[in-house]
PDB file of N, CA and C in Angstrom:
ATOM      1  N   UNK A   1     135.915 -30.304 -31.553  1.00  0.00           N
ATOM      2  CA  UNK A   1     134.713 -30.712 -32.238  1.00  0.00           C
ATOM      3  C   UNK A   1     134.421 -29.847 -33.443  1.00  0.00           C
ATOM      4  N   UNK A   2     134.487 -28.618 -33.439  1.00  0.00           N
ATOM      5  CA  UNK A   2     134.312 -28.254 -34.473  1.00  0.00           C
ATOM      6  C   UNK A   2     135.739 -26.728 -34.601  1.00  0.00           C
ATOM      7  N   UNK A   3     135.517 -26.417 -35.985  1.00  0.00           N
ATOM      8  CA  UNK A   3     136.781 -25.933 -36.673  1.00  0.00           C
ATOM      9  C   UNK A   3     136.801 -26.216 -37.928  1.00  0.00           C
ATOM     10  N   UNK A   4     137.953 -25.802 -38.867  1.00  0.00           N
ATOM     11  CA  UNK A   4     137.764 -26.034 -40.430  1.00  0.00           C
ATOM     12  C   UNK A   4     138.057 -24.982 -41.036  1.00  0.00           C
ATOM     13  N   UNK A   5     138.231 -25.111 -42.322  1.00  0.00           N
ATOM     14  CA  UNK A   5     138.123 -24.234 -43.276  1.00  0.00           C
ATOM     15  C   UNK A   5     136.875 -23.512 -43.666  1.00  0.00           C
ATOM     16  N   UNK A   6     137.311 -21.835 -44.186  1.00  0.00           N
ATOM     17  CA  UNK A   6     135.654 -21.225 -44.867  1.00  0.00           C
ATOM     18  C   UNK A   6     134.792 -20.785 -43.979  1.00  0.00           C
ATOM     19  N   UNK A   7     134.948 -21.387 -42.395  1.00  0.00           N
ATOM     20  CA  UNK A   7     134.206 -21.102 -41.337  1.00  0.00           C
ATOM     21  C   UNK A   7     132.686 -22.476 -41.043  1.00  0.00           C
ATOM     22  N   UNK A   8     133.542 -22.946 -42.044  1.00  0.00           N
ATOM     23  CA  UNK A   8     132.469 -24.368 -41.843  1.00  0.00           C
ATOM     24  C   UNK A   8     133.226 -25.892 -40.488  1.00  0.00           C
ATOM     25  N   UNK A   9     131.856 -25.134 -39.548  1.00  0.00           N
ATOM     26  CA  UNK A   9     132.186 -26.618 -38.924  1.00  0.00           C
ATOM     27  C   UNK A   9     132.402 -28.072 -39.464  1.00  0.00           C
ATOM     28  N   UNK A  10     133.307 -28.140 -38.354  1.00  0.00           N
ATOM     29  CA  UNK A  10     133.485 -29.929 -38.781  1.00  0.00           C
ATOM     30  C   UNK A  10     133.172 -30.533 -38.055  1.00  0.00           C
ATOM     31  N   UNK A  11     132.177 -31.602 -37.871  1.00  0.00           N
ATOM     32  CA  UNK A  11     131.351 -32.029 -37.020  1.00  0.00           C
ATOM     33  C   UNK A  11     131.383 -33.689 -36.678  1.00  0.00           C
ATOM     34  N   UNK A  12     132.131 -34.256 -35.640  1.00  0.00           N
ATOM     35  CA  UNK A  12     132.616 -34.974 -34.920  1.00  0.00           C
ATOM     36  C   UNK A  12     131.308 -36.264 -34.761  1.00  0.00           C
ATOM     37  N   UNK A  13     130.995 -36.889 -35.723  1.00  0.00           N
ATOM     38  CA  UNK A  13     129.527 -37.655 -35.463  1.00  0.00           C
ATOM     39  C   UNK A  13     129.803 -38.847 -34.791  1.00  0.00           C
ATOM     40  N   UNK A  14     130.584 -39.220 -34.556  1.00  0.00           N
ATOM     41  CA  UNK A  14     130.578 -40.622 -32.999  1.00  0.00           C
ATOM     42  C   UNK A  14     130.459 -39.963 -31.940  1.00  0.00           C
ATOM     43  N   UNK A  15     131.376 -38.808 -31.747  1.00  0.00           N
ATOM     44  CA  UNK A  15     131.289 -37.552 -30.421  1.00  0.00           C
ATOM     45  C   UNK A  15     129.608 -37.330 -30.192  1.00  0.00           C
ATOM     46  N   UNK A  16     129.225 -36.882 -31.244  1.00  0.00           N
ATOM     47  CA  UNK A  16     127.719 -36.549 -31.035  1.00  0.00           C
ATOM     48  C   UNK A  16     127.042 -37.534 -31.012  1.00  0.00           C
ATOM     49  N   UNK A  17     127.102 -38.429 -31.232  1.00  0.00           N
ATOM     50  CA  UNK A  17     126.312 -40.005 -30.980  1.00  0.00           C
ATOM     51  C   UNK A  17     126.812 -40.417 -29.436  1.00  0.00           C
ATOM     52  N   UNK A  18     128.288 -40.583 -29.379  1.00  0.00           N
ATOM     53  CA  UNK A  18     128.044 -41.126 -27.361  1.00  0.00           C
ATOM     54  C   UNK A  18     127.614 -39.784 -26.443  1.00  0.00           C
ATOM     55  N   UNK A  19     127.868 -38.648 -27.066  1.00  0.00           N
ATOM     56  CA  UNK A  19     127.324 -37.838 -26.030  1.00  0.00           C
ATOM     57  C   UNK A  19     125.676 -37.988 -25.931  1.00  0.00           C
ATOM     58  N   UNK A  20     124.797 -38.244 -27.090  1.00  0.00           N
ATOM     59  CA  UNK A  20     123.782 -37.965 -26.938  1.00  0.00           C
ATOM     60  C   UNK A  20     123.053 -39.331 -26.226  1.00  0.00           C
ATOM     61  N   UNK A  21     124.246 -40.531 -26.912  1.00  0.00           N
ATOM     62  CA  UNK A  21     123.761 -42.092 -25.701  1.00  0.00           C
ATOM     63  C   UNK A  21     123.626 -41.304 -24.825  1.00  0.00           C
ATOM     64  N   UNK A  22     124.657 -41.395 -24.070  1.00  0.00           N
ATOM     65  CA  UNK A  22     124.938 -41.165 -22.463  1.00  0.00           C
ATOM     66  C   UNK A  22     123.776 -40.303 -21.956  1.00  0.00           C
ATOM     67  N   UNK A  23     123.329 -39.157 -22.505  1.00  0.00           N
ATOM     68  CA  UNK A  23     122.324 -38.218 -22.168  1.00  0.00           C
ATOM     69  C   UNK A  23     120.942 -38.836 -22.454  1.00  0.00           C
ATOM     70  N   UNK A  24     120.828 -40.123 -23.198  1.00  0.00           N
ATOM     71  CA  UNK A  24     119.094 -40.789 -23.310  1.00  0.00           C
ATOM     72  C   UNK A  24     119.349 -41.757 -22.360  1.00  0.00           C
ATOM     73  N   UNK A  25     120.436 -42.398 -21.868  1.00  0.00           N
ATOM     74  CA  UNK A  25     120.182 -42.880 -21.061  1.00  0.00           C
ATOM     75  C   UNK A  25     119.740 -42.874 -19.022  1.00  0.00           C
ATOM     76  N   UNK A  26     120.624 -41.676 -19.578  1.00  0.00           N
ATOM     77  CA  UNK A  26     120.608 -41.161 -18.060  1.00  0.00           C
ATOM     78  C   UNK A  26     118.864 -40.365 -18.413  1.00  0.00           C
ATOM     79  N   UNK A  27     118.397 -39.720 -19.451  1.00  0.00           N
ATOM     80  CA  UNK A  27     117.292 -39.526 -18.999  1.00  0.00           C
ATOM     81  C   UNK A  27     116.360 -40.629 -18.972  1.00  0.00           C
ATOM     82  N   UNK A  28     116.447 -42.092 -19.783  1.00  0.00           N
ATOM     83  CA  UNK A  28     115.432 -42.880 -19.349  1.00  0.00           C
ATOM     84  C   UNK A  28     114.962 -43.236 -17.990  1.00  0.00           C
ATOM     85  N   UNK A  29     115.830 -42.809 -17.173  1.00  0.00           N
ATOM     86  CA  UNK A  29     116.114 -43.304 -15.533  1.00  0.00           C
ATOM     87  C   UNK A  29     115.779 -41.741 -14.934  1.00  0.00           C
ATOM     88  N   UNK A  30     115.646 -41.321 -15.691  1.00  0.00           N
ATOM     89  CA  UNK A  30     115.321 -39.862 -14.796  1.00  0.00           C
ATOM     90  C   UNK A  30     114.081 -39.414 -14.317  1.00  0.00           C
ATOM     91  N   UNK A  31     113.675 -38.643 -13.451  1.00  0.00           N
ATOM     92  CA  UNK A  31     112.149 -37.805 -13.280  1.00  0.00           C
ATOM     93  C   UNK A  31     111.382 -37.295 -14.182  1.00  0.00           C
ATOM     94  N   UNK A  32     112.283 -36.881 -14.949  1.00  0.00           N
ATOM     95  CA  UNK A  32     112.045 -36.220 -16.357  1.00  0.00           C
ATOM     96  C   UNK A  32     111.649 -37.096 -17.870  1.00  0.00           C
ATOM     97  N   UNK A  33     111.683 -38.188 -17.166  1.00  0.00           N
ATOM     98  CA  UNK A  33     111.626 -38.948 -18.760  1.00  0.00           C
ATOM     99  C   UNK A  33     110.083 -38.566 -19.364  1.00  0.00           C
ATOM    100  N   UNK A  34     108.839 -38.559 -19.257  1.00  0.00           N
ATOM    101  CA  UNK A  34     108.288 -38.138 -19.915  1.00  0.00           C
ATOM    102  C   UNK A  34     108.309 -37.336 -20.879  1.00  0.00           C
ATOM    103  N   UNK A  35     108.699 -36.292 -20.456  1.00  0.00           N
ATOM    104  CA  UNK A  35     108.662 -35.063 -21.303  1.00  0.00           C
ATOM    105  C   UNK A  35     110.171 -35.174 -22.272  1.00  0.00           C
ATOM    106  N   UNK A  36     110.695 -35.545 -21.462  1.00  0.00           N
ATOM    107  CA  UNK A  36     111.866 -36.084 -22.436  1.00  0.00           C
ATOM    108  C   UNK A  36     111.875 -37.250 -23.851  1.00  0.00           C
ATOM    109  N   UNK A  37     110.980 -37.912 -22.979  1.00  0.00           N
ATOM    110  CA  UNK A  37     110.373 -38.907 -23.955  1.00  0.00           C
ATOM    111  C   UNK A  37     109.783 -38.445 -25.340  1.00  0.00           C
ATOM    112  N   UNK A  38     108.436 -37.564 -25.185  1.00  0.00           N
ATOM    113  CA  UNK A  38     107.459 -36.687 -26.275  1.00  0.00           C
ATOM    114  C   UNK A  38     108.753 -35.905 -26.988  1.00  0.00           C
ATOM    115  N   UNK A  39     109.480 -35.437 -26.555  1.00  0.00           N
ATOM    116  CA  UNK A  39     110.582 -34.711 -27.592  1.00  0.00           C
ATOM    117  C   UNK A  39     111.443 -35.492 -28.347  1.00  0.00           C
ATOM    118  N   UNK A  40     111.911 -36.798 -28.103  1.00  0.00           N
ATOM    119  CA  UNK A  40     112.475 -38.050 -28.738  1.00  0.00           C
ATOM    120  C   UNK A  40     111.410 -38.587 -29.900  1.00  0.00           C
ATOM    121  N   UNK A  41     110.036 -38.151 -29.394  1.00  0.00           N
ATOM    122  CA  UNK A  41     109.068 -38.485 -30.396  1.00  0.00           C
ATOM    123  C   UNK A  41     108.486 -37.333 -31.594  1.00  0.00           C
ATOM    124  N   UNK A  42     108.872 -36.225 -31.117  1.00  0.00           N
ATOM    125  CA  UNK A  42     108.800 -35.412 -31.927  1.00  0.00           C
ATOM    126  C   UNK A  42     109.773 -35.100 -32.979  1.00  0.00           C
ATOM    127  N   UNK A  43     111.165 -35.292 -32.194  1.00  0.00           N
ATOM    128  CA  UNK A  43     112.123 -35.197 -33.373  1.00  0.00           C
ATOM    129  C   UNK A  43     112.790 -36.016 -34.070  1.00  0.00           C
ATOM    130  N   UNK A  44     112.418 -37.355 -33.383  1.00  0.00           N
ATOM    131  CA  UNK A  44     113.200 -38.341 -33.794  1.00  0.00           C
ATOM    132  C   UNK A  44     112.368 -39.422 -34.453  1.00  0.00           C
ATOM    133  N   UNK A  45     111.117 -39.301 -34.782  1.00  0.00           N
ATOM    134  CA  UNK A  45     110.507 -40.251 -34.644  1.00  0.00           C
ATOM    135  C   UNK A  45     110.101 -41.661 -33.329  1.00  0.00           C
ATOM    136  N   UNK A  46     108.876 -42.211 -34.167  1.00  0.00           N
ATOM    137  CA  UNK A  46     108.252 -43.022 -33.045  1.00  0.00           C
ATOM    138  C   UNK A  46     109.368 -44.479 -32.852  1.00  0.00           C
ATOM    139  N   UNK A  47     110.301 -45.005 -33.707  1.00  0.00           N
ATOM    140  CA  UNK A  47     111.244 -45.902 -33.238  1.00  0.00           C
ATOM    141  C   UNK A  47     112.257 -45.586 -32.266  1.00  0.00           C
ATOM    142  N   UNK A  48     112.680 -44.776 -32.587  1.00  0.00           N
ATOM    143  CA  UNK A  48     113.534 -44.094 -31.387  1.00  0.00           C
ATOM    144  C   UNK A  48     112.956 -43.753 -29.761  1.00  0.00           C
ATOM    145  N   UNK A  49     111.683 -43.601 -30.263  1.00  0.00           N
ATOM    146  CA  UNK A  49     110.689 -43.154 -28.926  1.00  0.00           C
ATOM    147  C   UNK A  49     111.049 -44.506 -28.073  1.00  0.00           C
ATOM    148  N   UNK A  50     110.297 -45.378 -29.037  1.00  0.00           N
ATOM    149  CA  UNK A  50     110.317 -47.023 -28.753  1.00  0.00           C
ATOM    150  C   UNK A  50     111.734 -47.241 -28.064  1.00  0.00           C
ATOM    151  N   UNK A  51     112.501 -47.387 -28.050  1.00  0.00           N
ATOM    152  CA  UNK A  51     113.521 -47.862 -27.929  1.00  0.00           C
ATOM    153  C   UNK A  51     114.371 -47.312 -26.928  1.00  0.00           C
ATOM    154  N   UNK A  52     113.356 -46.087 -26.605  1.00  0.00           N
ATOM    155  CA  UNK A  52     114.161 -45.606 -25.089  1.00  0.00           C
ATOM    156  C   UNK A  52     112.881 -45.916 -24.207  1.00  0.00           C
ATOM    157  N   UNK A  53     111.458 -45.926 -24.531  1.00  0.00           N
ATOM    158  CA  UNK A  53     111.074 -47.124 -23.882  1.00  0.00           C
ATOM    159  C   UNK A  53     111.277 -48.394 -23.462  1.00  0.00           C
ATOM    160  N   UNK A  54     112.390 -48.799 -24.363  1.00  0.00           N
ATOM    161  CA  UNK A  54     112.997 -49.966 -23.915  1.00  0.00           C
ATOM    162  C   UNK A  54     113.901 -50.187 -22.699  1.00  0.00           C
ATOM    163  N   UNK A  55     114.443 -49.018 -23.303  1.00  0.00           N
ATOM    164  CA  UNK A  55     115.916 -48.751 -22.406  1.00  0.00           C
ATOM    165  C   UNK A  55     115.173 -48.461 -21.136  1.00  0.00           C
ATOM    166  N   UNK A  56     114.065 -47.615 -20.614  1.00  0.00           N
ATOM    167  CA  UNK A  56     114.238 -47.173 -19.681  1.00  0.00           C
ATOM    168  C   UNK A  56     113.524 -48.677 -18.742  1.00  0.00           C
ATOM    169  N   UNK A  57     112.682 -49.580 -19.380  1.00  0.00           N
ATOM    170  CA  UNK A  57     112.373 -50.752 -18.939  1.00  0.00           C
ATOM    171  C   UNK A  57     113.324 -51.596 -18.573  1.00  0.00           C
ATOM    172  N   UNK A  58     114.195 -51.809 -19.635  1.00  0.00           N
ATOM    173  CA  UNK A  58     115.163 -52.281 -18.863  1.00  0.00           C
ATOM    174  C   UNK A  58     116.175 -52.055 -17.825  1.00  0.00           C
ATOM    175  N   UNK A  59     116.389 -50.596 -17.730  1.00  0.00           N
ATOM    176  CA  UNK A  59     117.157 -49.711 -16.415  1.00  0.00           C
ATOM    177  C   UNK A  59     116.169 -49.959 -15.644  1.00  0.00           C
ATOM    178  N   UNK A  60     114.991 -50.079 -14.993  1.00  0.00           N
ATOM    179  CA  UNK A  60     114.271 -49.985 -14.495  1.00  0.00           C
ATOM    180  C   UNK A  60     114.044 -51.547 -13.518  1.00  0.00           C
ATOM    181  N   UNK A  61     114.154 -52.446 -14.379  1.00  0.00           N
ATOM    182  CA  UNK A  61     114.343 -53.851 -14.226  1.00  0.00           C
ATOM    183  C   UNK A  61     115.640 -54.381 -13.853  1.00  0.00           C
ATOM    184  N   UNK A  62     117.072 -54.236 -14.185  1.00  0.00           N
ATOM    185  CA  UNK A  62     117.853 -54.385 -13.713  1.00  0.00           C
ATOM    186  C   UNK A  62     118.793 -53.295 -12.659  1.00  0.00           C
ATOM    187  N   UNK A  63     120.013 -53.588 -12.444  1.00  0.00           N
ATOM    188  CA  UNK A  63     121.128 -52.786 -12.017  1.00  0.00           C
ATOM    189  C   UNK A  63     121.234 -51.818 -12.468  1.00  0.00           C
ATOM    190  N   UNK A  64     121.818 -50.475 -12.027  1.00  0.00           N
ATOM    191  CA  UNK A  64     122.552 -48.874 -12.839  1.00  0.00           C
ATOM    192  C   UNK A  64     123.620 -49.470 -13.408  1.00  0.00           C
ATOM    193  N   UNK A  65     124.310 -50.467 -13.080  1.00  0.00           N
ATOM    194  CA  UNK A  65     125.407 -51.111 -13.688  1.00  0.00           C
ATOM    195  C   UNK A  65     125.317 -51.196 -15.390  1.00  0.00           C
ATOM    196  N   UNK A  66     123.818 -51.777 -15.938  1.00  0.00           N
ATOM    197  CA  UNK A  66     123.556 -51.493 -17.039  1.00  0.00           C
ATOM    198  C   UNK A  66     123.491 -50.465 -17.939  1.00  0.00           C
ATOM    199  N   UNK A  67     123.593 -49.517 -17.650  1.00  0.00           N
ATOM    200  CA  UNK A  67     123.437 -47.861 -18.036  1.00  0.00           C
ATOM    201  C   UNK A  67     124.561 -47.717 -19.305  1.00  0.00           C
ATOM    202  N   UNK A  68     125.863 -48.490 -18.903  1.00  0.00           N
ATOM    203  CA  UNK A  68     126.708 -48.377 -19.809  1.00  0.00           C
ATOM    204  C   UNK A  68     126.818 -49.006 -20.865  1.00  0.00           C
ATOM    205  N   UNK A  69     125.928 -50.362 -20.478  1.00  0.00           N
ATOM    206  CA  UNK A  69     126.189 -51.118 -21.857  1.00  0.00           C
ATOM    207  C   UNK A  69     124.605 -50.202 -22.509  1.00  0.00           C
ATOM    208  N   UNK A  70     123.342 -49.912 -21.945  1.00  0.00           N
ATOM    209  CA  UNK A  70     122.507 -49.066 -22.502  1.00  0.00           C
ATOM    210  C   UNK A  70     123.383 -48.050 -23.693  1.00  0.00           C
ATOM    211  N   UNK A  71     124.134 -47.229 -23.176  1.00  0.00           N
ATOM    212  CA  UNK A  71     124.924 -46.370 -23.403  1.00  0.00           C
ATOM    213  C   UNK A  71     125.462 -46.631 -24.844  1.00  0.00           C
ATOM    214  N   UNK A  72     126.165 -47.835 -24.358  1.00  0.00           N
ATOM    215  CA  UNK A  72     126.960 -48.460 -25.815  1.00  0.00           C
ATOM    216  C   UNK A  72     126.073 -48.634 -26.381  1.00  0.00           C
ATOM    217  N   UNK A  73     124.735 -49.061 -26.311  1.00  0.00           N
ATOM    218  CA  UNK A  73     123.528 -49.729 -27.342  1.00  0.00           C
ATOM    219  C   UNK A  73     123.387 -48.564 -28.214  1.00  0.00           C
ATOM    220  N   UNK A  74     122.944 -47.458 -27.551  1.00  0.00           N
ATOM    221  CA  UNK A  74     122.703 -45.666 -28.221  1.00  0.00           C
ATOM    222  C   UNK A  74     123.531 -45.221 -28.512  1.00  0.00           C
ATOM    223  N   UNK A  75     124.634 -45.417 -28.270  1.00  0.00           N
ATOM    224  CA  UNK A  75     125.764 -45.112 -29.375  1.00  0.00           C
ATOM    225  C   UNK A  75     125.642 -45.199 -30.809  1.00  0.00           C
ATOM    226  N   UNK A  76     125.937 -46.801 -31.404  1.00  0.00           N
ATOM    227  CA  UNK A  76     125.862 -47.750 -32.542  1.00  0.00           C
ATOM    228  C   UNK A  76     124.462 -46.826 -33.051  1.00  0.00           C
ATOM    229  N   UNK A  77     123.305 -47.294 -31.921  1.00  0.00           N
ATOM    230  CA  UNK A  77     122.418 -46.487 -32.907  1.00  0.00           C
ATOM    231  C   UNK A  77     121.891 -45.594 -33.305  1.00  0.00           C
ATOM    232  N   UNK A  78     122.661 -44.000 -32.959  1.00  0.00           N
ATOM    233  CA  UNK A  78     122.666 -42.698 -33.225  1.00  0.00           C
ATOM    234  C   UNK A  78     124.100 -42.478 -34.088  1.00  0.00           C
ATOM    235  N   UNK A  79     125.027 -43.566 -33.574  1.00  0.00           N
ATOM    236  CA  UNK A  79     125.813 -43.010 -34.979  1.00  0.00           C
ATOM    237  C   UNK A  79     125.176 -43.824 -36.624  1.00  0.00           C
ATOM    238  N   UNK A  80     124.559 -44.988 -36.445  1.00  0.00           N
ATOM    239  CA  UNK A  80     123.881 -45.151 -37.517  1.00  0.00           C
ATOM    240  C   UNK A  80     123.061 -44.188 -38.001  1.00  0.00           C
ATOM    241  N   UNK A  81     122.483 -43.619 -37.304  1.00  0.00           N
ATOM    242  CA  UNK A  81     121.224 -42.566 -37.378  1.00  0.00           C
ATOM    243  C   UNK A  81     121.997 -41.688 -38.380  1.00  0.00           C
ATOM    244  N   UNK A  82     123.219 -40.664 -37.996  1.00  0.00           N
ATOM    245  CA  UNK A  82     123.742 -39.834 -38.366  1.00  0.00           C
ATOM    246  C   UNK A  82     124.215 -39.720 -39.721  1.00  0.00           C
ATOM    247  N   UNK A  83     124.618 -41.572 -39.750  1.00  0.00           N
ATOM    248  CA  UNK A  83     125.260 -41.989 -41.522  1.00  0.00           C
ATOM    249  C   UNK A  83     124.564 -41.496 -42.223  1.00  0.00           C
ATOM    250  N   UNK A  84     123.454 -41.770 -41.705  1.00  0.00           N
ATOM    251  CA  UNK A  84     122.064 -41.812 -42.115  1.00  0.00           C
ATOM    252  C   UNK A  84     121.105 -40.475 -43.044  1.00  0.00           C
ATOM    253  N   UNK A  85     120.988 -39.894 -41.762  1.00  0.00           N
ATOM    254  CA  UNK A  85     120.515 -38.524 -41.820  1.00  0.00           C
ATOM    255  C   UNK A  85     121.454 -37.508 -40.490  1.00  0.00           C
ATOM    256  N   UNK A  86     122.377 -37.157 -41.186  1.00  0.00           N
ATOM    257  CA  UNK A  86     123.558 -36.067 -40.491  1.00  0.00           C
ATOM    258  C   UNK A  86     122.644 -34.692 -40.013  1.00  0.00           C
ATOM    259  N   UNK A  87     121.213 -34.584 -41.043  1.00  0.00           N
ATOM    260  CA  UNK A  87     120.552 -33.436 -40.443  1.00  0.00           C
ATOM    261  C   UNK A  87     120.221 -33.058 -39.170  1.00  0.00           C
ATOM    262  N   UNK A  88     119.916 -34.567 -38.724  1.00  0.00           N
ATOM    263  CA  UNK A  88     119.432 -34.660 -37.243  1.00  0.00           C
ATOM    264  C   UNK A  88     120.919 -34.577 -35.944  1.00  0.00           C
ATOM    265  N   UNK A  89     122.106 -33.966 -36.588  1.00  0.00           N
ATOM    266  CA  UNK A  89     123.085 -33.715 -35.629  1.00  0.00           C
ATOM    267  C   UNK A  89     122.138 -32.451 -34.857  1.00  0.00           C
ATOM    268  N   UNK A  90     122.322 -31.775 -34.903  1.00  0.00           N
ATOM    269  CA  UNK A  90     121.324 -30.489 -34.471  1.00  0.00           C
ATOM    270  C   UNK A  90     120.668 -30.876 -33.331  1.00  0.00           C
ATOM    271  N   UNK A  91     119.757 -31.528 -33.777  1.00  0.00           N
ATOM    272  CA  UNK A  91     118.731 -32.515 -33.094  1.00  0.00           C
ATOM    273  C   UNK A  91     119.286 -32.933 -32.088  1.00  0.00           C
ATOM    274  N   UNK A  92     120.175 -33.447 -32.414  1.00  0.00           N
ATOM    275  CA  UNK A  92     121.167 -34.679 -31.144  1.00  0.00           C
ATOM    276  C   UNK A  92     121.533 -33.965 -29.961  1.00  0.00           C
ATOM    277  N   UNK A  93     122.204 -32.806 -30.800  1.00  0.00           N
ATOM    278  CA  UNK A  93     122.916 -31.992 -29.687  1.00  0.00           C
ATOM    279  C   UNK A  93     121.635 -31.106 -28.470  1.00  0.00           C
ATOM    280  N   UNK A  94     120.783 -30.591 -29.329  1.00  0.00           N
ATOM    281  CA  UNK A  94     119.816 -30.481 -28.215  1.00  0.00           C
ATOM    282  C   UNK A  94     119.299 -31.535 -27.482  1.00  0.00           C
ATOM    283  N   UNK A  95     119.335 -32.230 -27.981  1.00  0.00           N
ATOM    284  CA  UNK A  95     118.363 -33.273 -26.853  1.00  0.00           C
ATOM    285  C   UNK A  95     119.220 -33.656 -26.148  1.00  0.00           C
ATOM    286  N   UNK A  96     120.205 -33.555 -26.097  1.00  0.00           N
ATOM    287  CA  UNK A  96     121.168 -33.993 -25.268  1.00  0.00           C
ATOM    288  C   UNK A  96     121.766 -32.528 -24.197  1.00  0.00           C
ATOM    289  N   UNK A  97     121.642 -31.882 -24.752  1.00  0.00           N
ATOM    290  CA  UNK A  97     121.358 -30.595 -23.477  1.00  0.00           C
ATOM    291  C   UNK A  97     119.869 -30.674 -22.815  1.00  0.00           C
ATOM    292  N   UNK A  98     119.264 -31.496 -23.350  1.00  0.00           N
ATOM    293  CA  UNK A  98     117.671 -30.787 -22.728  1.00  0.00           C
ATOM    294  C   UNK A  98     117.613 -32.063 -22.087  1.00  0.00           C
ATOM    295  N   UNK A  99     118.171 -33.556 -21.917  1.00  0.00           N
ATOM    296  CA  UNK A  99     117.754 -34.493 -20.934  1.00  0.00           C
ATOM    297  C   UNK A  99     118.038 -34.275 -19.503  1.00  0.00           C
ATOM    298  N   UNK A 100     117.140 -35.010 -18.647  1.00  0.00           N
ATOM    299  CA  UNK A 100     117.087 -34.648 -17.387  1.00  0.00           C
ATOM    300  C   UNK A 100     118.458 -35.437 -16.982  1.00  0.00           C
ATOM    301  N   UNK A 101     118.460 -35.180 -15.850  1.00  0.00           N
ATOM    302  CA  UNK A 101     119.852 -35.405 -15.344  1.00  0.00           C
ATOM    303  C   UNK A 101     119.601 -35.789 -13.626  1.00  0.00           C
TER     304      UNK A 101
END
């Protein structure tokens, strides 16, 4: 994931997009989603908030079976995010250590 020339990381942004899916999804389904939640809203803004409100409604409503296509959904849209604004890699990577599990 990271390495390079100069001592500048090189930073793997689909890697950091399914890792950080996989970690919003498993926290939408978690004990922890609240507080997990307010930090998605703090750093990510209120659409993103939204949208793991979604997710966790819909984990909630169907099968765990869904988790993966969830998964795939937060993928697409954290690596868009990243095209986007790469600042918020940082971001990603914590919140993705700090979801409940």
């Amino acid at each position: 994931m990271t390495g390079g020339t100069m001592g500048r990381p090189v930073i793997h942004h689909p890697q950091v997009a399914w890792d950080a899916a996989r970690a919003f999804v498993r926290a939408a389904g978690a004990p922890g989603y609240e507080a997990f939640a307010d930090r998605i809203l703090s750093r990510l803004g209120a659409d993103l908030y939204g949208e793991l409100a979604n997710t966790r409604q819909r984990l909630l409503a169907c099968s765990v079976e869904n988790s993966d296509v969830e998964a795939g959904k937060w993928r697409v849209r954290l690596e868009d995010l990243l095209r986007g604004r790469p600042d918020l890699t940082t971001a990603l990577r914590e919140l993705t250590e700090a979801a409940p599990r």
